[in-house]
Structure formats: C-alpha cells, structure tokens
C-alpha atoms as a PDB file:
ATOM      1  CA  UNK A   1     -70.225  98.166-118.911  1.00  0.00           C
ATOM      2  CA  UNK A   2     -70.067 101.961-118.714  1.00  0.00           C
ATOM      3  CA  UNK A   3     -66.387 101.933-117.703  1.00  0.00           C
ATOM      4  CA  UNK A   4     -65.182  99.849-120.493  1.00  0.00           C
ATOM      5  CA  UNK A   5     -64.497 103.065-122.652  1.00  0.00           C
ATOM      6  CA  UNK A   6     -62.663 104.691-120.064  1.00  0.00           C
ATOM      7  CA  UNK A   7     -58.977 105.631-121.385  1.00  0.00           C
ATOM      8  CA  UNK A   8     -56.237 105.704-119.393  1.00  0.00           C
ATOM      9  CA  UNK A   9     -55.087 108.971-117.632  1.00  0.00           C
ATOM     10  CA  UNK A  10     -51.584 110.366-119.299  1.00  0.00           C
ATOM     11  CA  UNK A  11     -48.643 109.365-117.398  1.00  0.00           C
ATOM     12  CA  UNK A  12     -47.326 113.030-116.634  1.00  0.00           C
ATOM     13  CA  UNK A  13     -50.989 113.792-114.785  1.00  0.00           C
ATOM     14  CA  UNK A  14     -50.587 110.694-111.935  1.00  0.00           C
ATOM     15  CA  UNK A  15     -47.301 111.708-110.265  1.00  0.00           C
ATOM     16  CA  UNK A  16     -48.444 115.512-110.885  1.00  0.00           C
ATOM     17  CA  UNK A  17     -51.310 114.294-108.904  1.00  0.00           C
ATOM     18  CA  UNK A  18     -49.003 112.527-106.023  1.00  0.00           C
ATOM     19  CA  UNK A  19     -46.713 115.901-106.039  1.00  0.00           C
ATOM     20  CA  UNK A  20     -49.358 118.147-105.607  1.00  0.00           C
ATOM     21  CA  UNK A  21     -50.645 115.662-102.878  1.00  0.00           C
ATOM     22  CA  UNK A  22     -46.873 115.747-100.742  1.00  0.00           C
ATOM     23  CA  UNK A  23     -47.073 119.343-101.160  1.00  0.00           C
ATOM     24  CA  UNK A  24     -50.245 120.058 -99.608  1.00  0.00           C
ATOM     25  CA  UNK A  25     -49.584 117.340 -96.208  1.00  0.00           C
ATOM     26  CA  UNK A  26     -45.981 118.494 -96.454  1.00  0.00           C
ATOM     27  CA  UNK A  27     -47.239 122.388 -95.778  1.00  0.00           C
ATOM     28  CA  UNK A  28     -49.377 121.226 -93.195  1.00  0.00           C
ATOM     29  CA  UNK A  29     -47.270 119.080 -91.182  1.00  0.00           C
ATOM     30  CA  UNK A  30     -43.993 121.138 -91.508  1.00  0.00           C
ATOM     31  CA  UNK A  31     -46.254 123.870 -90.049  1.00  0.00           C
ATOM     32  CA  UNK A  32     -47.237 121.954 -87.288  1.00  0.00           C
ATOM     33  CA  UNK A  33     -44.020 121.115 -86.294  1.00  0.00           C
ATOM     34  CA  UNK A  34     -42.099 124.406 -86.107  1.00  0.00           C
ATOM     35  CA  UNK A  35     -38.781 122.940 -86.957  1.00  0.00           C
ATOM     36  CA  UNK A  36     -38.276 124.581 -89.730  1.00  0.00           C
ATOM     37  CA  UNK A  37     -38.874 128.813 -90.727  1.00  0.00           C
ATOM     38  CA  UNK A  38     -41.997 129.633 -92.453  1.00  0.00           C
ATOM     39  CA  UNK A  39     -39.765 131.140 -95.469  1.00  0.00           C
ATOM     40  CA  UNK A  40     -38.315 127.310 -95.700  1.00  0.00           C
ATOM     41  CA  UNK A  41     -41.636 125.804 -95.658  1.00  0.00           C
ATOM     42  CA  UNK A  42     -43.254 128.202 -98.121  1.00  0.00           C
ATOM     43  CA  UNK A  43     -39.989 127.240-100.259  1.00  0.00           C
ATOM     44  CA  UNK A  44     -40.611 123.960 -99.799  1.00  0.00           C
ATOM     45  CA  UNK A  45     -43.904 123.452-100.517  1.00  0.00           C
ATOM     46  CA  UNK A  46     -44.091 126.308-103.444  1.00  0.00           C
ATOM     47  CA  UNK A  47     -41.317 124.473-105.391  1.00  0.00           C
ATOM     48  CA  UNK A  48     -43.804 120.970-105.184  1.00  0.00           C
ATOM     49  CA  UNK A  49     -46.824 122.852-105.894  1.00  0.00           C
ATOM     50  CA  UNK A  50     -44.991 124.386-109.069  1.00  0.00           C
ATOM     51  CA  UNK A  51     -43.287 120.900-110.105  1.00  0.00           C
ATOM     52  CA  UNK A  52     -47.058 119.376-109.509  1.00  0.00           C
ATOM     53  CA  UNK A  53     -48.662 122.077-112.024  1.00  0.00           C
ATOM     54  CA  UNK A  54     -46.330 121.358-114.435  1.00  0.00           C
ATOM     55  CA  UNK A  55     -46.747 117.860-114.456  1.00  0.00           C
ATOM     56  CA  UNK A  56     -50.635 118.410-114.895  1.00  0.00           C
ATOM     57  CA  UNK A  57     -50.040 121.025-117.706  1.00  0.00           C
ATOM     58  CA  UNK A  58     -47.410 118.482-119.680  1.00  0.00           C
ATOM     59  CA  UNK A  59     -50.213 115.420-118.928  1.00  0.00           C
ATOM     60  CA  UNK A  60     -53.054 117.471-120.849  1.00  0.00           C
ATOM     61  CA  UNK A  61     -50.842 118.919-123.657  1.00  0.00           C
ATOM     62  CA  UNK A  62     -49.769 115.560-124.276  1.00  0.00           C
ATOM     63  CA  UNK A  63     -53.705 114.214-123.984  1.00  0.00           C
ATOM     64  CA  UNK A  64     -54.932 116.896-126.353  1.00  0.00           C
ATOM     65  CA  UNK A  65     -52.332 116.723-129.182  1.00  0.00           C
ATOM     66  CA  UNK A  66     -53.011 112.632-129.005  1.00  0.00           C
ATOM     67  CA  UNK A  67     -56.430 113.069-129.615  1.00  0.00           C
ATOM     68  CA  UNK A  68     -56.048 115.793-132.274  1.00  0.00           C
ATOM     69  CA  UNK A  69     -53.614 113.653-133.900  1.00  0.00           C
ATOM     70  CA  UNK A  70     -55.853 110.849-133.880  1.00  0.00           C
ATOM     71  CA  UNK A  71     -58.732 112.858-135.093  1.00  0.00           C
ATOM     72  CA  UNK A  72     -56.356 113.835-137.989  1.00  0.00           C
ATOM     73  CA  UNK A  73     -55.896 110.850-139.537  1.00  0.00           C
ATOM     74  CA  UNK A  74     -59.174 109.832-139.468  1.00  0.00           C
END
C-alpha cells in the first residue's frame, strides 16, 4: 500500500548509479592487481566517477523541471 505512490527513478540516475558503481570496484581491483600505473588507474577511474556525476546531475535536472512543469499547469 505505501509503495503504490512511488514514481519511477529518471532514466539518466540508474546507469549514473551502475557507473559510479564500476568506478569504485574498478579502483579497487585495478589497485590490487598492479598491472597497470597508479596515474592510469586514477585516469581510469576519475573519468567514470565524472561520467557517473553527470549522469546523476542530468537525472535530477530532468526530475525537477518535470515536476515544476507539472506543477505549472495545474
């Protein structure tokens, strides 16, 4: 009963969500290996960590003008 009014999270927040998700394990096993330089892995994971915050920026932008929008025409 109490979940019915749940809306669905915006589509940009999920894969921001799963990026930010690769980027974190990624760090932490590419450290663990010591294949790769730290400058690589810093890169690496720095470039998902941005692409992941940028997702979750774009998802709430696009939640918040949706429900100003909607709050408009009513």
């Amino acid at each position: 009963m109490i979940f019915r009014n749940r809306t669905k999270a915006p589509a940009a927040i999920v894969p921001g969500l799963l990026f930010l998700a690769i980027a974190n394990t990624g760090s932490y096993l590419l450290r663990r290996s010591g294949n790769y330089s730290e400058s690589v892995v810093d890169g690496v994971s720095g470039l998902l960590m941005g692409i992941a915050i940028a997702l979750m920026l774009l998802g709430i932008v696009v939640s918040t003008r949706g429900i100003s929008r909607c709050n408009r025409k009513a």
